[in-house]
Protein backbone atom coordinates (compact mmCIF):
# COMPACT_ATOMS: atom_id res chain seq x y z
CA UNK A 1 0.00 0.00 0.00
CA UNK A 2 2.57 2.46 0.85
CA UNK A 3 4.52 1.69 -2.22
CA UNK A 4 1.18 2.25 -4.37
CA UNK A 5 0.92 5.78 -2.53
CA UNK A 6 4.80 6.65 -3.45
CA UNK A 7 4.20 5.93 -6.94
CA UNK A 8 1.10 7.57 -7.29
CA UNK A 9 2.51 10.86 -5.67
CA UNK A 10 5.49 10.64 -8.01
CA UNK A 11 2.93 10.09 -11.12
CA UNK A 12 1.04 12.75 -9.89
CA UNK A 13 3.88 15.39 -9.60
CA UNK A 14 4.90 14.42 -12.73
CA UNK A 15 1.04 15.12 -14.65
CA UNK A 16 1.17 19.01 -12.71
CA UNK A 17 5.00 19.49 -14.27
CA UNK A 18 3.58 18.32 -17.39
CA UNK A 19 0.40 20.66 -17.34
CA UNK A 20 2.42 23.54 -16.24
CA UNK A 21 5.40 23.34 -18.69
CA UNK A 22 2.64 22.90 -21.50
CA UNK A 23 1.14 25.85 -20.42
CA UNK A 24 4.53 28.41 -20.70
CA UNK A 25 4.36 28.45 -24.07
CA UNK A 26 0.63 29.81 -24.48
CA UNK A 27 1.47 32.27 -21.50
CA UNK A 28 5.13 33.29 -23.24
CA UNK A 29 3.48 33.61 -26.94
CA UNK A 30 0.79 36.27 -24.93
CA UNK A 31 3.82 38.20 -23.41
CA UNK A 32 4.98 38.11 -27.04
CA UNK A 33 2.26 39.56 -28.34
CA UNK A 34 1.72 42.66 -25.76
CA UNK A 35 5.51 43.82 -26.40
CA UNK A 36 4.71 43.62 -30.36
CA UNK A 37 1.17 45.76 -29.91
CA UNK A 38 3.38 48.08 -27.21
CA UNK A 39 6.05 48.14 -30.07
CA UNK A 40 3.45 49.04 -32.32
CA UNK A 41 1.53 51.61 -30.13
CA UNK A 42 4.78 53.52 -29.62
CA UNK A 43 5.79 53.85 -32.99
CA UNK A 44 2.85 55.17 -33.63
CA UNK A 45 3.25 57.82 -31.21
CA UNK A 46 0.15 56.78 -29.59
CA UNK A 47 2.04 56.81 -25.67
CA UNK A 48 2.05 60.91 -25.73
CA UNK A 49 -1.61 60.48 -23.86
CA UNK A 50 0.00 59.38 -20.73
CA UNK A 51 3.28 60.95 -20.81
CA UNK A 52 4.30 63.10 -18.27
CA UNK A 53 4.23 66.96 -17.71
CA UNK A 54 7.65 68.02 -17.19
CA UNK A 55 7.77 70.84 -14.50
CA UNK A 56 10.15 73.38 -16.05
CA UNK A 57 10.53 75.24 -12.24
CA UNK A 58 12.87 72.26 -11.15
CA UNK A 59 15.02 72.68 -13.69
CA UNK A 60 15.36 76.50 -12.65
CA UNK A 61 17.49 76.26 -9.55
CA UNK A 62 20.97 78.36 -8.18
CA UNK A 63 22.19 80.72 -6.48
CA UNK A 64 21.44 84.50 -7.79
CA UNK A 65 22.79 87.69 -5.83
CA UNK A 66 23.19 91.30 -6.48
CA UNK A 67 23.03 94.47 -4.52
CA UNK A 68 20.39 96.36 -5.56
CA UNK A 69 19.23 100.01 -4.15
CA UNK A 70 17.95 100.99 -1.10
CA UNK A 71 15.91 104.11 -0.04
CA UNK A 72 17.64 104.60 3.59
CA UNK A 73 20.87 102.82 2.74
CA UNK A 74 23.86 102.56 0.76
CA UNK A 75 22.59 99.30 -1.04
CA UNK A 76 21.05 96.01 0.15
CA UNK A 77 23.15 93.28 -0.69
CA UNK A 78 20.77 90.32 -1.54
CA UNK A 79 21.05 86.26 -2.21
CA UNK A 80 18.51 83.98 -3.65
CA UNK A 81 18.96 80.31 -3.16
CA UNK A 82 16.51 78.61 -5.66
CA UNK A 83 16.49 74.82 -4.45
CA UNK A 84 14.74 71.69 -5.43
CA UNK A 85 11.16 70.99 -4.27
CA UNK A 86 10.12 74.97 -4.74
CA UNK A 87 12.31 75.56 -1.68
CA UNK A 88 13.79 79.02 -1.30
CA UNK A 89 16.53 81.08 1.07
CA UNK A 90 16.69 84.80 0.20
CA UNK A 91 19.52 86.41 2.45
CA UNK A 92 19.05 90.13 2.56
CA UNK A 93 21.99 92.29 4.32
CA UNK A 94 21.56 96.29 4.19
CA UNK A 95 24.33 98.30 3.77
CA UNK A 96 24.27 100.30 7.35
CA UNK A 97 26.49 100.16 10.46
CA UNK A 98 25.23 96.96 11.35
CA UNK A 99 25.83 94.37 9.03
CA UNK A 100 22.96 92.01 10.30
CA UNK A 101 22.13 89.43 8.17
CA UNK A 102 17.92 88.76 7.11
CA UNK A 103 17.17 85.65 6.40
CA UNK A 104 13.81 84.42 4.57
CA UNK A 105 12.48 81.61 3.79
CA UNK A 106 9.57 79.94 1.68
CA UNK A 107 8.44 78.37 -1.43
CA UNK A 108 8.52 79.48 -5.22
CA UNK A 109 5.81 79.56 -8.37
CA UNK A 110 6.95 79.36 -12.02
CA UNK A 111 4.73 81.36 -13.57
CA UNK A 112 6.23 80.51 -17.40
CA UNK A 113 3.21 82.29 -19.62
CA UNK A 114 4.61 85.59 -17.53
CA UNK A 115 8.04 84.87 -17.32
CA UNK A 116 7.73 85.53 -13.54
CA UNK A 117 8.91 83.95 -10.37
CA UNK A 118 7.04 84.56 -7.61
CA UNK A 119 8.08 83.61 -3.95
CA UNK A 120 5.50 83.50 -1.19
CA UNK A 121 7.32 83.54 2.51
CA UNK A 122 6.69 80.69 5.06
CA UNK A 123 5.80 83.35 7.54
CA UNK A 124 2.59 84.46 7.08
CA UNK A 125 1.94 88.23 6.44
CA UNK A 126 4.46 88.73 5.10
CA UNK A 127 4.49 89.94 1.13
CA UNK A 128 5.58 87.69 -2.01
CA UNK A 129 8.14 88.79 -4.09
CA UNK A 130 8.13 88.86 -7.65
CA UNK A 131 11.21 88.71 -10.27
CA UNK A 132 10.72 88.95 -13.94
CA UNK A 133 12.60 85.84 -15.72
CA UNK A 134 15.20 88.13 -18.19
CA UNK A 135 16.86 85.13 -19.27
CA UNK A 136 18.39 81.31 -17.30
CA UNK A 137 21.28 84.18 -15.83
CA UNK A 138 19.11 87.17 -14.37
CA UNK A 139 15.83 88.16 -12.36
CA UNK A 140 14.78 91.25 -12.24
CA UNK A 141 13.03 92.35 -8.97
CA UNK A 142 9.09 93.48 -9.61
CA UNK A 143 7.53 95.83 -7.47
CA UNK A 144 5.07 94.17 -4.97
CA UNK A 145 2.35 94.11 -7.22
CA UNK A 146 4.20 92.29 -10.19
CA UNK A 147 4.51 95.24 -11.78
CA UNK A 148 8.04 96.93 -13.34
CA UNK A 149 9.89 98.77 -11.50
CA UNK A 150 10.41 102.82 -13.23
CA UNK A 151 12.96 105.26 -12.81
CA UNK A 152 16.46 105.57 -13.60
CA UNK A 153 17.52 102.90 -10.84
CA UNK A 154 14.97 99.99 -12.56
CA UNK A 155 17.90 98.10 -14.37
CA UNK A 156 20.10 97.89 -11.14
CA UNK A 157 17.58 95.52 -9.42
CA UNK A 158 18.91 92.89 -10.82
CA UNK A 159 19.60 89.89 -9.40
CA UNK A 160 22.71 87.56 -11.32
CA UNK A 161 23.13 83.48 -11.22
CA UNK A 162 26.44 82.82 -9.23
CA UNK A 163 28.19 80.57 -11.76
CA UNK A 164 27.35 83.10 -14.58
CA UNK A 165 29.40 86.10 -12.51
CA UNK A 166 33.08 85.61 -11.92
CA UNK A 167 32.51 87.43 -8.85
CA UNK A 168 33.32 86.44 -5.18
CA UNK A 169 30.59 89.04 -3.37
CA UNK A 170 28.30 86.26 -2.49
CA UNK A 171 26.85 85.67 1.32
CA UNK A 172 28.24 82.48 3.11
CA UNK A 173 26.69 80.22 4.46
């Protein structure tokens, strides 16, 4: 009895291998056929409904610093640190007797239509600060409505990416 049992468990294994190798082939020739209809589907261009949107704002990230003019002062020496994730640091450091440091922080809007960054402070109450895009080197500061700064001081309120500058007047950090 216990010999009939062994070699119906080993005929038995045996039929499932058989059933399941027989069956790769039908499962392999459907794999086969996906790729070839995915094959065809992409040459056909037919994958640009589910592509992604590519978020131009992540690509815009450095360091930009100028000193731009100040009503009460000699100048207000400023750095914006554009960082991944919409992050920001703007350092701010008037040009007085003290030379205290300002430091903000918050996130940033791409606003490409506009050509306009805008950065909103993590503090609240405080007011966002625009910068027209001039090109991937410069931002010019907006007043605080988005609007152009006028006057013959508008074009020194500009604000210049670090590596494009072969200047050492940056804040450290």
């Amino acid at each position: 009895m216990q010999a009939l049992k062994k070699q119906l468990k080993h005929n038995l294994a045996w039929l499932l291998f058989g059933c399941l190798y027989s069956v790769q082939p039908a499962m392999a020739e459907s794999d086969q056929q996906m790729f070839l209809k995915a094959r065809e589907m992409q040459q056909k261009d037919e994958h640009s409904a589910h592509a992604k949107h590519i978020d131009k704002s992540k690509d815009f990230h450095g360091v930009f610093y100028g000193y731009v003019p100040c009503n009460d002062c000699a100048g207000i020496k400023t750095t914006l640190s554009l960082k991944q994730n919409n992050n920001y640091l703007l350092v701010t450091q008037p040009a007085r007797d003290s030379s205290r440091e300002y430091y903000e922080k918050g996130k940033y809007k791409w606003d490409e239509l506009n050509k306009v960054l805008v950065l909103t402070p993590k503090k609240g109450g405080e007011v966002p600060h625009h910068y027209q895009i001039e090109n991937d080197e410069t931002l010019i500061q907006l007043n605080e409505d988005g609007s152009k700064k006028q006057g013959d001081l508008a074009e020194k309120y500009a604000l210049r990416r670090s590596d494009s500058v072969k200047t050492r007047q940056v804040h450290i950090h």
